[in-house]
N, C-alpha and C. Protein backbone atom coordinates (compact mmCIF):
# COMPACT_ATOMS: atom_id res chain seq x y z
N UNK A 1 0.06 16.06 -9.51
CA UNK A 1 -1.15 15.49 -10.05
C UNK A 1 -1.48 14.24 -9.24
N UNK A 2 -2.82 14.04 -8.56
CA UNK A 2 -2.99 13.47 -8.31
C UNK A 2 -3.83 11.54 -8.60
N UNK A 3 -4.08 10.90 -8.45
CA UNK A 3 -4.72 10.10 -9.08
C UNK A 3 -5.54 8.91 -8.06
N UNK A 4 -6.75 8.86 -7.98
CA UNK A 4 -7.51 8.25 -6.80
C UNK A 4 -8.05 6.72 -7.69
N UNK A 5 -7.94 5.73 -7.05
CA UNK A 5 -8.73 4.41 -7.10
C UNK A 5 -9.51 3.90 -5.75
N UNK A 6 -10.58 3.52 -5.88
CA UNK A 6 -12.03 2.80 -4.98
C UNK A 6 -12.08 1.74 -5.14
N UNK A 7 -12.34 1.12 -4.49
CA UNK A 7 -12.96 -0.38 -4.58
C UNK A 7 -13.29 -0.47 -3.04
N UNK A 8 -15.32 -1.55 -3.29
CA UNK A 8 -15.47 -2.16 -1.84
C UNK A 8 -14.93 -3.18 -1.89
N UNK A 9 -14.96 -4.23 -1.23
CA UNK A 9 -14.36 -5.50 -0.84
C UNK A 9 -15.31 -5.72 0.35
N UNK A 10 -15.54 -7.43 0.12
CA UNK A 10 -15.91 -8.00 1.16
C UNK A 10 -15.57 -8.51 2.16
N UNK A 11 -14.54 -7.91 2.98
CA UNK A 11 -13.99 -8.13 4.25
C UNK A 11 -14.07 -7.18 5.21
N UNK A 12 -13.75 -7.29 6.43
CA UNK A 12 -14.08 -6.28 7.51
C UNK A 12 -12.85 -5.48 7.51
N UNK A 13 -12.47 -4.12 7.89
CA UNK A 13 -11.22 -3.81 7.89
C UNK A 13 -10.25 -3.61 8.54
N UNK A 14 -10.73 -4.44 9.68
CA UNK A 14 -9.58 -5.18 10.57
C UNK A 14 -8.99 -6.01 10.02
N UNK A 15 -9.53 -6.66 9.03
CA UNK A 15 -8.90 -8.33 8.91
C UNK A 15 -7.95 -7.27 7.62
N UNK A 16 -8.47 -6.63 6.61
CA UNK A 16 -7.51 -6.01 5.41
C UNK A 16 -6.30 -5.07 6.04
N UNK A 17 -6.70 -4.39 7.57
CA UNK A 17 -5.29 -3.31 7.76
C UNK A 17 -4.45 -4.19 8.27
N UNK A 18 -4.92 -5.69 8.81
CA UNK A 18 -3.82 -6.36 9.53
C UNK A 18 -2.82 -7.05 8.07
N UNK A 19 -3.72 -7.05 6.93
CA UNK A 19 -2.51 -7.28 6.21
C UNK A 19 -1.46 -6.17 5.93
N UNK A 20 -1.78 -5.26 5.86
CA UNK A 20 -0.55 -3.99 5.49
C UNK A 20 0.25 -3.95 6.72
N UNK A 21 -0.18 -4.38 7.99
CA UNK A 21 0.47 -4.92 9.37
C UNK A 21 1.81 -5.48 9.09
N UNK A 22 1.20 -6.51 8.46
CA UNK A 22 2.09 -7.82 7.92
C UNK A 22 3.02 -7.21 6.72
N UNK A 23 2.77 -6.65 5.79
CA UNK A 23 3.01 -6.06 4.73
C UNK A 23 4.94 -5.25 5.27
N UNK A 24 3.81 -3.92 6.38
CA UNK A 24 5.04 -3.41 6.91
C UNK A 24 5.99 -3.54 7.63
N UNK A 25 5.79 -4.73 8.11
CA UNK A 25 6.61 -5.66 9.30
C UNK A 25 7.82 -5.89 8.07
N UNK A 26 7.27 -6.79 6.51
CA UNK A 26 8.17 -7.21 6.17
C UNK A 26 9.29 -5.78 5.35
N UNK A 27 8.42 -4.84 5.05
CA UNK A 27 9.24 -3.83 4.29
C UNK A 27 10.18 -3.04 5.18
N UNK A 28 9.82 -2.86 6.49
CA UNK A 28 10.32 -1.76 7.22
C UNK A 28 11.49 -2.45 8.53
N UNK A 29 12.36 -3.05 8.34
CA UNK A 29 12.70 -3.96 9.88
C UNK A 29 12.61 -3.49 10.58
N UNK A 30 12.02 -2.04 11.12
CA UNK A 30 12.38 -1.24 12.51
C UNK A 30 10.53 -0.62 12.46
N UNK A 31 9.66 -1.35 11.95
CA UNK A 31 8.58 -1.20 12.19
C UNK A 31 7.87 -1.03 13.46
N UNK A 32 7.16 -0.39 13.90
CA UNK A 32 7.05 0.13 15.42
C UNK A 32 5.82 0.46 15.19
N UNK A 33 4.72 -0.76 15.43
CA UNK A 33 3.13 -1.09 15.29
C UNK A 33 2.64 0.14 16.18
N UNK A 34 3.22 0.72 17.61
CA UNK A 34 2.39 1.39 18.16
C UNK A 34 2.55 2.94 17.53
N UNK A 35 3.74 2.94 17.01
CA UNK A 35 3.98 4.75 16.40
C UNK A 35 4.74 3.85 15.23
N UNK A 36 4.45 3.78 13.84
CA UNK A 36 4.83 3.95 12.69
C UNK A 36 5.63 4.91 12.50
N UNK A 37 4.99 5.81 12.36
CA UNK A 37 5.01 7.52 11.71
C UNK A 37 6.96 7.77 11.81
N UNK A 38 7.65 7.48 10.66
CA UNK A 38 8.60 8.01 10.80
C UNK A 38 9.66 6.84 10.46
N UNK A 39 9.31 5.45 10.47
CA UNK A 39 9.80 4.10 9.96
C UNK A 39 10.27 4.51 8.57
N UNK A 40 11.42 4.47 7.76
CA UNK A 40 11.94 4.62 6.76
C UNK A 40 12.89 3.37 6.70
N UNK A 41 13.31 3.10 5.18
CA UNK A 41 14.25 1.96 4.47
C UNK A 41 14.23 3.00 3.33
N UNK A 42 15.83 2.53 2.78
CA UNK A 42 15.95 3.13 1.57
C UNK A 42 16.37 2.04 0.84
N UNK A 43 16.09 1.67 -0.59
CA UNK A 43 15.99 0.95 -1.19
C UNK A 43 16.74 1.29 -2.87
N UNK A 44 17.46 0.80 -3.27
CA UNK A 44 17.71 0.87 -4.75
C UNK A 44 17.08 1.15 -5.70
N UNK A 45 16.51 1.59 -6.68
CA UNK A 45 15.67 1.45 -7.89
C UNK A 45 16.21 1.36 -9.24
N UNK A 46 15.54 0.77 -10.24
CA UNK A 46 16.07 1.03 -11.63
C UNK A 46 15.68 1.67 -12.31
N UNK A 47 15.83 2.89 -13.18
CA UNK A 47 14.58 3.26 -14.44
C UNK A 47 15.59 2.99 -15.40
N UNK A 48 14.57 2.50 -16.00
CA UNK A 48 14.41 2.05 -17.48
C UNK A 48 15.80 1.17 -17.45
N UNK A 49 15.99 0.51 -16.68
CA UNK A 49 17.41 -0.32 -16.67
C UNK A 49 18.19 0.45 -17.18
N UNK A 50 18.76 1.32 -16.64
CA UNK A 50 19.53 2.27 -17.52
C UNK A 50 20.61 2.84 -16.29
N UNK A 51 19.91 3.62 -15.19
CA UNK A 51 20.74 4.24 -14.25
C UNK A 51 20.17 3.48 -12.81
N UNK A 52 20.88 3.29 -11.84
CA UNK A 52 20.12 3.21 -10.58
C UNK A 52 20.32 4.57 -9.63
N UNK A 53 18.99 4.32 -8.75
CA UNK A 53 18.82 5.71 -7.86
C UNK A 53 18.38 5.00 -6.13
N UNK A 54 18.92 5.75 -5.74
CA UNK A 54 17.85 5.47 -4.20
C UNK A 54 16.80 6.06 -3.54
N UNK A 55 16.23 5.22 -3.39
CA UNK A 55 14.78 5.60 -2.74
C UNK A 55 14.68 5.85 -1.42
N UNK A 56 14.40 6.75 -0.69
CA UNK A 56 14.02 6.64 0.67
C UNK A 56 12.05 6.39 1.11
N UNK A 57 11.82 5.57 1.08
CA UNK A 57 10.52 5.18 1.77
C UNK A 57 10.15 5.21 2.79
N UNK A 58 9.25 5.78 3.22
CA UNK A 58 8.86 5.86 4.70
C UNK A 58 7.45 6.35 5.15
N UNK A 59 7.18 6.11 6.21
CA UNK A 59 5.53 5.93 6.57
C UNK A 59 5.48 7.18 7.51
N UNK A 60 4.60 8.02 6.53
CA UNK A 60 4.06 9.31 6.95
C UNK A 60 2.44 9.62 7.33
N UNK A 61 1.90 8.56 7.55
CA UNK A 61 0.94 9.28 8.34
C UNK A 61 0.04 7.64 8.39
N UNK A 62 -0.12 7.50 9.67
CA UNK A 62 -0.66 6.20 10.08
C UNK A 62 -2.13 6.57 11.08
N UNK A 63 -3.10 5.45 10.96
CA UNK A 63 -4.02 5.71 12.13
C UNK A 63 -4.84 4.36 11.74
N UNK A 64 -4.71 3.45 12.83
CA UNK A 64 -5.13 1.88 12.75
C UNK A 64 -6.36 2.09 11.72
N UNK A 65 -6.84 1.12 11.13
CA UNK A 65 -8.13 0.51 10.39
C UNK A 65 -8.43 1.99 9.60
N UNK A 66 -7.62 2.95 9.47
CA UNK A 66 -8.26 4.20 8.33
C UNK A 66 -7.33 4.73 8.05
N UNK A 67 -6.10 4.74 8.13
CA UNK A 67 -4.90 5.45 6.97
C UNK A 67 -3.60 4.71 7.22
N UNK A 68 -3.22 4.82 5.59
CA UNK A 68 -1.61 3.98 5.75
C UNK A 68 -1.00 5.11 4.82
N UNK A 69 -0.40 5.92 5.15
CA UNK A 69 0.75 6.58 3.98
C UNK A 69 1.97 6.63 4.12
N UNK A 70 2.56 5.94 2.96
CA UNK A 70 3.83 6.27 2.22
C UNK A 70 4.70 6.68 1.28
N UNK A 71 5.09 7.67 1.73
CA UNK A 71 6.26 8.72 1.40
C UNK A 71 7.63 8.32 0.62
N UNK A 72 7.97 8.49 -0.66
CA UNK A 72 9.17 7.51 -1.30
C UNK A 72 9.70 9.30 -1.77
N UNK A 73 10.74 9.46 -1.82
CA UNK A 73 11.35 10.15 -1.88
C UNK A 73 13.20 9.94 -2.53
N UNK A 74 13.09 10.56 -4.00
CA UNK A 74 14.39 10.52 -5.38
C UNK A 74 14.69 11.67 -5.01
N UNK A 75 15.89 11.37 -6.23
CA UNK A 75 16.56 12.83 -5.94
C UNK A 75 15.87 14.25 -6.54
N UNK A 76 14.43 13.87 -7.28
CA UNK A 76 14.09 14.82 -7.87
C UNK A 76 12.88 14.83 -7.80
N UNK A 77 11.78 13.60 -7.55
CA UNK A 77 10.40 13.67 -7.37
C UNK A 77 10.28 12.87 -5.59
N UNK A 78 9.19 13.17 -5.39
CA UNK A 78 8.27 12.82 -4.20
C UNK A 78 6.74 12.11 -4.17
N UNK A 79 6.88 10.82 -4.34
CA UNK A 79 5.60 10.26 -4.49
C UNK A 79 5.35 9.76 -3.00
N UNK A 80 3.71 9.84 -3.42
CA UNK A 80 3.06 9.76 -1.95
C UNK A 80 1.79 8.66 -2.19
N UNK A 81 1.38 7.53 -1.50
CA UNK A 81 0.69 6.67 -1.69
C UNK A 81 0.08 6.64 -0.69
N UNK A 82 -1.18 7.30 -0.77
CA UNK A 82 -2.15 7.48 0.82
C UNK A 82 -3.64 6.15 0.27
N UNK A 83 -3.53 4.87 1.45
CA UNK A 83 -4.44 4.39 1.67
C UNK A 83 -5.35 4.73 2.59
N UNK A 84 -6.69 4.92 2.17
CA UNK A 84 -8.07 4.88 3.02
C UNK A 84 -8.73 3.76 2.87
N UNK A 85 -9.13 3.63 4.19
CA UNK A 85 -9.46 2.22 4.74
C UNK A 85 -11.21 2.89 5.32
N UNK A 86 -12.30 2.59 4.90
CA UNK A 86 -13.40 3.23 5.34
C UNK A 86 -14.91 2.09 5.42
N UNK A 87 -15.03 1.59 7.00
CA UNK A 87 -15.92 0.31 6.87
C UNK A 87 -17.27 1.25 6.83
N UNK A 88 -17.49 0.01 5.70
CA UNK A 88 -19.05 -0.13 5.41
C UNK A 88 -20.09 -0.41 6.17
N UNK A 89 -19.92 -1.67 6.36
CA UNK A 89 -20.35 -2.77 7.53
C UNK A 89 -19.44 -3.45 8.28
N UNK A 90 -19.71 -4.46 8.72
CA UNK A 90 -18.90 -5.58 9.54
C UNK A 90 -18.09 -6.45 8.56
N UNK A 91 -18.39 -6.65 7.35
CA UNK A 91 -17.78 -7.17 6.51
C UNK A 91 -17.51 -6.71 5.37
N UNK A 92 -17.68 -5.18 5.20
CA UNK A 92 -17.19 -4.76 4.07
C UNK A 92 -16.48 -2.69 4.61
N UNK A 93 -16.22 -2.85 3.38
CA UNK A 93 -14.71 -1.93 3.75
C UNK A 93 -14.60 -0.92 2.43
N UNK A 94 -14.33 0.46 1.82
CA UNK A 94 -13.95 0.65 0.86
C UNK A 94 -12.68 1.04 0.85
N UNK A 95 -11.65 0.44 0.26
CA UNK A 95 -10.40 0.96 -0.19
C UNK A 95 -10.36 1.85 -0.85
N UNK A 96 -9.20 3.12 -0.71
CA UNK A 96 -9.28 4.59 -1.91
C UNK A 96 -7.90 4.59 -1.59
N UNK A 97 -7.11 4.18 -2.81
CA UNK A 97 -6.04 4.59 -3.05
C UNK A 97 -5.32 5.91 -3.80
N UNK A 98 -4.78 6.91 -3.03
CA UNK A 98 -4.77 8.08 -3.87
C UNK A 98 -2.89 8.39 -4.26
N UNK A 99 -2.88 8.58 -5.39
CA UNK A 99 -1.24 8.44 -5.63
C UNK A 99 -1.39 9.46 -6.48
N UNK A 100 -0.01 10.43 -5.77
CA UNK A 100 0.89 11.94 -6.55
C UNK A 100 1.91 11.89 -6.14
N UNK A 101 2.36 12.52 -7.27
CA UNK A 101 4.03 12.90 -7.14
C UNK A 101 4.27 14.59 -7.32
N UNK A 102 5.03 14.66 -6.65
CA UNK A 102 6.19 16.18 -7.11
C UNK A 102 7.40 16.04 -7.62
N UNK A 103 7.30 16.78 -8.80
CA UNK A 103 8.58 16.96 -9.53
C UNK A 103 9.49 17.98 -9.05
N UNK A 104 10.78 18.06 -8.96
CA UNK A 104 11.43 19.80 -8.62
C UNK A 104 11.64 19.80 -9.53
N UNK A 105 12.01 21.28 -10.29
CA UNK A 105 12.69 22.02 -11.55
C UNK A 105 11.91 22.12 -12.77
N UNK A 106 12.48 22.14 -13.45
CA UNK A 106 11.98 22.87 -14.80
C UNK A 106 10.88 22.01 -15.59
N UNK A 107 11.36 20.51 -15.07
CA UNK A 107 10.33 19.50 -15.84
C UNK A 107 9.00 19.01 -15.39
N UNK A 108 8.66 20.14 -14.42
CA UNK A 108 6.99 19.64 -13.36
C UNK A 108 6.25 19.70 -14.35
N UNK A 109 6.18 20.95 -15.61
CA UNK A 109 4.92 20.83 -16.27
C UNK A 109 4.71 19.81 -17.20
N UNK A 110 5.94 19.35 -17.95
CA UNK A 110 6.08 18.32 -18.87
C UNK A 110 5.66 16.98 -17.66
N UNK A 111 6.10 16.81 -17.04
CA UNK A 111 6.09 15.76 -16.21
C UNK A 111 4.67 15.33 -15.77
N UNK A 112 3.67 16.52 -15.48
CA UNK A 112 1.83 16.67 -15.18
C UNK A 112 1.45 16.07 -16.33
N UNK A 113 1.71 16.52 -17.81
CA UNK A 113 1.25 16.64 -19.28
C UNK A 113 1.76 14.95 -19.40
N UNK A 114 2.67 14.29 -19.11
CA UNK A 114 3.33 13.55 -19.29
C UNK A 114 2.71 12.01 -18.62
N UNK A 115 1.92 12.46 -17.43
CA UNK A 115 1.33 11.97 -16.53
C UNK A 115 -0.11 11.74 -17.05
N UNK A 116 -0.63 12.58 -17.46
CA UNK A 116 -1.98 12.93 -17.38
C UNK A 116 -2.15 12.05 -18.69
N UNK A 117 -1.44 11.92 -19.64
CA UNK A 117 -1.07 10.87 -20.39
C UNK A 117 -1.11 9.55 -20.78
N UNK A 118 -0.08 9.16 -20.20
CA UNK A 118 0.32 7.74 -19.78
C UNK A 118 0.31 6.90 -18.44
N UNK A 119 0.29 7.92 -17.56
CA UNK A 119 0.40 7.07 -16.43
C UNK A 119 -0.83 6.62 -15.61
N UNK A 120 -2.09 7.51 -16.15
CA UNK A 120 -3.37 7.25 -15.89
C UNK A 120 -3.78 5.90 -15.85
N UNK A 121 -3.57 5.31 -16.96
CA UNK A 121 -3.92 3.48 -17.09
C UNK A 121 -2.67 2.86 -16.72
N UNK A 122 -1.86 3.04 -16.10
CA UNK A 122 -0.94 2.66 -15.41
C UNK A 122 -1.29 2.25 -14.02
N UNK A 123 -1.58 3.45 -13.68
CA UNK A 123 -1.99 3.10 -11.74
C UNK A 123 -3.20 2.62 -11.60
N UNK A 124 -4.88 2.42 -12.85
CA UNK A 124 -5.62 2.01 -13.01
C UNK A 124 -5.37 0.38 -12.76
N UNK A 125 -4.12 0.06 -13.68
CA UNK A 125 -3.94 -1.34 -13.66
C UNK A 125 -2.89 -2.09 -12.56
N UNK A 126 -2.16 -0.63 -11.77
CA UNK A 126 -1.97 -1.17 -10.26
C UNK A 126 -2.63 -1.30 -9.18
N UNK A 127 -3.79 -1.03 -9.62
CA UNK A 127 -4.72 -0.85 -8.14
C UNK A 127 -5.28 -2.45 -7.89
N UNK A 128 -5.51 -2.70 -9.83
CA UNK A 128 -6.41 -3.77 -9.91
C UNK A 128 -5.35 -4.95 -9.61
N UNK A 129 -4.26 -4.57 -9.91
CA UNK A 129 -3.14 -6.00 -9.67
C UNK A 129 -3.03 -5.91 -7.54
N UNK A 130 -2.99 -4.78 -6.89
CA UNK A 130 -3.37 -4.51 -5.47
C UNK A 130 -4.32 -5.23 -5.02
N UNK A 131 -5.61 -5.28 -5.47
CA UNK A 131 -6.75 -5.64 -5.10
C UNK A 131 -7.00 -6.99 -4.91
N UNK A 132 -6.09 -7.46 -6.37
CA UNK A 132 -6.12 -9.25 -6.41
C UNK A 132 -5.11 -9.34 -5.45
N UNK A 133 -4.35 -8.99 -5.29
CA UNK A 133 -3.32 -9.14 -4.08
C UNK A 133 -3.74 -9.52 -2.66
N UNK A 134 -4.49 -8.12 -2.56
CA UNK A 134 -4.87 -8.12 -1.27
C UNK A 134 -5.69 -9.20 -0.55
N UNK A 135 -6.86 -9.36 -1.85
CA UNK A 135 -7.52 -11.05 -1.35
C UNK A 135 -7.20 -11.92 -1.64
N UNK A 136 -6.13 -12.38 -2.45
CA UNK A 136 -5.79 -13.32 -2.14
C UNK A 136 -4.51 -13.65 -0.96
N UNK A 137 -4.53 -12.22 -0.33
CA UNK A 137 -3.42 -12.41 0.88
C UNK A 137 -4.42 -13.21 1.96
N UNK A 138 -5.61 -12.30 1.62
CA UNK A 138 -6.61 -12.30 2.86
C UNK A 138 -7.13 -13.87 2.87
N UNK A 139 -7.29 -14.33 1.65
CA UNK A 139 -8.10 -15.66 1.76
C UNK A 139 -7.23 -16.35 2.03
N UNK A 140 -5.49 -16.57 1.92
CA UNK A 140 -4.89 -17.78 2.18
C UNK A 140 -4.73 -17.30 3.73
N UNK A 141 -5.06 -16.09 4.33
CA UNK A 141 -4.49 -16.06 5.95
C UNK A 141 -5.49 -17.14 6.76
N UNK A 142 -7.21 -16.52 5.92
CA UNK A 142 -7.86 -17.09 6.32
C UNK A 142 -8.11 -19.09 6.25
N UNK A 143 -7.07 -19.65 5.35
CA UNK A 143 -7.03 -20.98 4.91
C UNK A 143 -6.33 -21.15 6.26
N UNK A 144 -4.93 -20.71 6.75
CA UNK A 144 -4.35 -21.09 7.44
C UNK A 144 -4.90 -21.02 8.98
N UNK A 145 -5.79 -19.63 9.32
CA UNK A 145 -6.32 -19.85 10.74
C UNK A 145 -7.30 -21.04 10.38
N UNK A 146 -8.09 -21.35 9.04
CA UNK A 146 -8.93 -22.37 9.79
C UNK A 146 -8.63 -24.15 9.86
N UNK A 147 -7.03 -23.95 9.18
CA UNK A 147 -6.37 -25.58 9.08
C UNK A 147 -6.15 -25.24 10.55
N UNK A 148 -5.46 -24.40 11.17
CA UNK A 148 -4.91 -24.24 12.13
C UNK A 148 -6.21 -24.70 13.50
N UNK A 149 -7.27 -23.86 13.52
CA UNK A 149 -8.25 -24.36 14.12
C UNK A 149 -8.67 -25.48 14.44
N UNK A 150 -8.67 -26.28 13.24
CA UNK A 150 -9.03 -27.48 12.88
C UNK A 150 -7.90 -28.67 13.09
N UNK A 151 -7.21 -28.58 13.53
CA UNK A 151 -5.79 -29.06 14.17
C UNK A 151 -5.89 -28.78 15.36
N UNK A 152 -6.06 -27.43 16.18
CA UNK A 152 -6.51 -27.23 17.81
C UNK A 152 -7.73 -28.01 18.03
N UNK A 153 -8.55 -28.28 17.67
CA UNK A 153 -9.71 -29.25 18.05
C UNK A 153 -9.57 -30.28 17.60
N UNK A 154 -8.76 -30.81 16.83
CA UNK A 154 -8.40 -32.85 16.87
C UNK A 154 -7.85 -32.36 17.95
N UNK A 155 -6.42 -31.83 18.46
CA UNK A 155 -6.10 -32.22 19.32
C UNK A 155 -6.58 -31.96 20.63
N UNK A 156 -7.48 -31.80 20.89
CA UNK A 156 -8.68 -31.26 22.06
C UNK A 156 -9.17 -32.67 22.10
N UNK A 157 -9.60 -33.75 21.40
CA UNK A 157 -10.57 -34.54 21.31
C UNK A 157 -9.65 -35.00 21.37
């Protein structure tokens, strides 16, 4: 089952893919800007504080300023988090975040029913916690190139 979120934003989408740039630099240490495709970390997880599992994460399908996907992979489901990156104009951009999982075995249908459910206003309210994220990644980068600027020209003068 799949589940899609939109939003425009007012930035260009150079300036928004260079944050997931930044993003994957810090998640992936063996990040490889010119070929992604194939960068994995595996990572710990908890559910429900109860058992831990490992995750394998990894970036399955890349293409500068219009796709970021990643691939997380349990011992029993497969979620997939495909960003589209699609400019508007020069300063605007629409984000479409589309997120599914696969279940193996007996519990896929409970697991759809289960989904279709609860987890609907779930990823509704991760997109929107994403979104504030994202600009406010974007506006403090932009604080720092223009202190930074503004420091190269005192010291020019």
């Amino acid at each position: 089952m799949a589940f899609s979120n939109s939003a425009i934003v007012k930035y260009p989408v150079e300036e928004i893919f260079s944050v997931f740039i930044r993003s994957a630099k810090r998640d992936f240490p063996n990040f490889n800007e010119s070929n992604p495709v194939g960068t994995s970390v595996t990572k710990k997880v908890e559910a429900y504080s109860i058992k831990s599992a490992s995750l394998k994460v990894e970036i399955t399908d890349y293409k500068e300023n219009e796709l970021y996907k990643i691939t997380s992979t349990g011992s029993d489901t497969i979620y997939y988090s495909t960003y589209q990156f699609e400019k508007i104009d020069e300063n605007s951009t629409r984000i479409t975040l589309i997120e599914e999982n696969e279940t193996k075995g007996i519990i896929t249908w409970i697991n759809h029913l289960l989904q279709n459910l609860s987890f609907r206003g779930r990823v509704k309210r991760r997109f929107a916690y994403f979104m504030e994220t994202l600009e406010s990644e974007i506006e403090s980068m932009r604080e720092k190139l223009d202190k930074n600027s503004k420091l190269i020209s005192e010291e020019e003068i």
